[in-house]
Protein backbone atom coordinates (compact mmCIF):
# COMPACT_ATOMS: atom_id res chain seq x y z
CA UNK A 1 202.28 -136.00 -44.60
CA UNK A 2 205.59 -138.14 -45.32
CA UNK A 3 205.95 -141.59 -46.55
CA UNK A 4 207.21 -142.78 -43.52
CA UNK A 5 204.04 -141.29 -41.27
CA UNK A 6 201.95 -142.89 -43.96
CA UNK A 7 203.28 -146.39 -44.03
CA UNK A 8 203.16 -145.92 -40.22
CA UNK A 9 199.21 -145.48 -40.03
CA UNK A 10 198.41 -147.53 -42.53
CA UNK A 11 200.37 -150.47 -40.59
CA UNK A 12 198.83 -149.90 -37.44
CA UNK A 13 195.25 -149.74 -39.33
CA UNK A 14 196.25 -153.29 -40.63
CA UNK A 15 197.28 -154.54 -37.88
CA UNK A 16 194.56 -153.14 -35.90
CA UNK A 17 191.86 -154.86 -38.36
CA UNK A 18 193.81 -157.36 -39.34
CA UNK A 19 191.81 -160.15 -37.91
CA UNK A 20 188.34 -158.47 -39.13
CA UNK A 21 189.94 -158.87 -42.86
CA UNK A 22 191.53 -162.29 -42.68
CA UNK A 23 188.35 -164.00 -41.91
CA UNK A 24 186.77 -162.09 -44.89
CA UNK A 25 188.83 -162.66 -47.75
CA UNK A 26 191.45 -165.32 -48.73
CA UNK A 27 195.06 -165.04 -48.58
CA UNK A 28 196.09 -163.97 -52.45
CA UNK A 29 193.09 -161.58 -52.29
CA UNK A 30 194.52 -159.28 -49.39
CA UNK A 31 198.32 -158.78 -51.00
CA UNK A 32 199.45 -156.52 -53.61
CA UNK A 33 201.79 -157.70 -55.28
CA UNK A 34 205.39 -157.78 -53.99
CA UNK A 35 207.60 -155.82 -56.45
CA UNK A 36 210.75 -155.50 -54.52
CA UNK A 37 212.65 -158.46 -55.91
CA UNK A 38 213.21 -158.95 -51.75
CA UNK A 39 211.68 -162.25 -50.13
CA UNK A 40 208.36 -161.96 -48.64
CA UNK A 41 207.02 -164.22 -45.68
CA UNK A 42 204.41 -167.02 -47.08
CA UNK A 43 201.67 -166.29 -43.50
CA UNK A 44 201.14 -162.06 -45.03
CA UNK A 45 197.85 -160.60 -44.78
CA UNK A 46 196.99 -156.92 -46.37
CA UNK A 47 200.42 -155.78 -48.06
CA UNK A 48 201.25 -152.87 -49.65
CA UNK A 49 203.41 -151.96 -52.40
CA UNK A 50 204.72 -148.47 -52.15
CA UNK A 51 206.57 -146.42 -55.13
CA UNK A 52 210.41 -145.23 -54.71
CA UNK A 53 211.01 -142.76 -52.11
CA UNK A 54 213.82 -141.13 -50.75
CA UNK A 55 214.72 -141.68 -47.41
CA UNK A 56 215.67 -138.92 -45.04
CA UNK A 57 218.11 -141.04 -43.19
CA UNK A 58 220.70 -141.98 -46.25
CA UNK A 59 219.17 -139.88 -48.86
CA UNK A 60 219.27 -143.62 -50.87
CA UNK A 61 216.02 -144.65 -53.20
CA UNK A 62 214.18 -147.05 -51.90
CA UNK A 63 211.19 -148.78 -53.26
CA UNK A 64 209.08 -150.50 -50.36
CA UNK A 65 206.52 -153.00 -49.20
CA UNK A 66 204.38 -153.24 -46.07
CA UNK A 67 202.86 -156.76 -44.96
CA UNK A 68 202.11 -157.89 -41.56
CA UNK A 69 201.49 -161.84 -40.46
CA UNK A 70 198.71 -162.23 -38.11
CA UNK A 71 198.69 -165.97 -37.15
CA UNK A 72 203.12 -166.95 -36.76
CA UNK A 73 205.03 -165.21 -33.75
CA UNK A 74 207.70 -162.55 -34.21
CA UNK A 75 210.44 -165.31 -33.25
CA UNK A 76 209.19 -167.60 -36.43
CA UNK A 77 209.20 -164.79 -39.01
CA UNK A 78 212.49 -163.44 -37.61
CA UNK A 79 214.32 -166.96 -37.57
CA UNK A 80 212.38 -167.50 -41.77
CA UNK A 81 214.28 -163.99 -42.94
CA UNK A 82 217.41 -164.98 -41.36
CA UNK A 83 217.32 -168.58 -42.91
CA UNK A 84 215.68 -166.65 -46.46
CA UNK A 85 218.51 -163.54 -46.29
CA UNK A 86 221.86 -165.63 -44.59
CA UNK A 87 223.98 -163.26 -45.59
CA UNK A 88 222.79 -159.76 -44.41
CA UNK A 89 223.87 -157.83 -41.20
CA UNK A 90 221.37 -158.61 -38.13
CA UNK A 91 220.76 -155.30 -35.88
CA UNK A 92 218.04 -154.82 -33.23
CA UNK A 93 215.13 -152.79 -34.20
CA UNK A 94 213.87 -150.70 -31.15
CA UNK A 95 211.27 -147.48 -31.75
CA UNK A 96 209.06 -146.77 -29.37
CA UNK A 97 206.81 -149.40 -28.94
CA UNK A 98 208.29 -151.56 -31.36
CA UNK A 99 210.65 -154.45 -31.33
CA UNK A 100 212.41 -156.58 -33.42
CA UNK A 101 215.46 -156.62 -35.46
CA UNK A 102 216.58 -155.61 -39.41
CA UNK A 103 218.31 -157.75 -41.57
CA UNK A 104 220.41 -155.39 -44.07
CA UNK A 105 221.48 -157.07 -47.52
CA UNK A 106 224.01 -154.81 -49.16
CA UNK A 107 221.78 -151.45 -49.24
CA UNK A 108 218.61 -153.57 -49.23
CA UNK A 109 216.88 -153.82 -45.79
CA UNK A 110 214.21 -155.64 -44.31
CA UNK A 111 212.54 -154.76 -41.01
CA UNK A 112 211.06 -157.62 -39.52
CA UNK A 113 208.93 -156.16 -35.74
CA UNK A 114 205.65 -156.14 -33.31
CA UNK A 115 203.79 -153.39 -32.26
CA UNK A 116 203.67 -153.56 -28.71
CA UNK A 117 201.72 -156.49 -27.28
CA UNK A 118 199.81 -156.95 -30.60
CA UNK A 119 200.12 -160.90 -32.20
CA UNK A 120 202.00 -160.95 -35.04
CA UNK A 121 204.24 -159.57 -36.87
CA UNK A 122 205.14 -156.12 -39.59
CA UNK A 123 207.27 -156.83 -42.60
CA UNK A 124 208.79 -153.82 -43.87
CA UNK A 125 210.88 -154.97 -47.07
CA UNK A 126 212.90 -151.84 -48.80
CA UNK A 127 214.94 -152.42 -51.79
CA UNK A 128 217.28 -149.99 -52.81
CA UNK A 129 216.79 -148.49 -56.44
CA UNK A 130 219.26 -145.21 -56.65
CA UNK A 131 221.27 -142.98 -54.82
């Protein structure tokens, strides 16, 4: 399996139980720890810190981190990365049945989306580490 097909189950797990998870355990409890250096949303439930991997599509390094927010619309968490990141380059983020838009920083990218109809948002934070 690649990373990306990885990250891409594991998300829709998350987002999928999401709810059942929240009401069990508080909000520090469900996050690893953000590593990236890049800004993370305050609302996360159930992130994931992933090690540096290359990706197929610009052969950079990227180290990565997965979150989603379950209770603040996509529109909120779009409009708090592009107050939190004012200087990156907005572009739409379409993929099959997801929507939103990435914010890219220099070679650092975040990915900010919903899954279909599902509440919420993902956070997909990459930070560049090599080429």
């Amino acid at each position: 399996m690649t990373v990306p097909w990885i990250r891409m189950v594991v998300v829709a797990a998350t987002v999928s139980m999401g709810g059942v998870v929240a009401a069990a355990l508080p909000a520090q409890a469900r996050n690893q720890p953000n590593k990236t250096g890049l800004p993370l949303y305050v609302h996360t439930i159930m992130g994931t810190q992933y090690d540096a991997f290359q990706d197929p599509t610009d052969s950079h390094w990227y180290t990565s981190y997965t979150a989603v927010v379950s209770s603040d619309a996509l529109d909120t968490v779009e409009a708090w990365y592009r107050h939190a990141l004012p200087k990156a380059k907005e572009t739409p983020y379409v993929d099959g049945g997801k929507h939103g838009i990435v914010l890219n920083n220099g070679k650092d990218r975040v990915r900010v989306y919903q899954m279909g109809t599902n509440p919420g948002a993902v956070i997909e934070l990459y930070k560049y580490v090599r080429d």
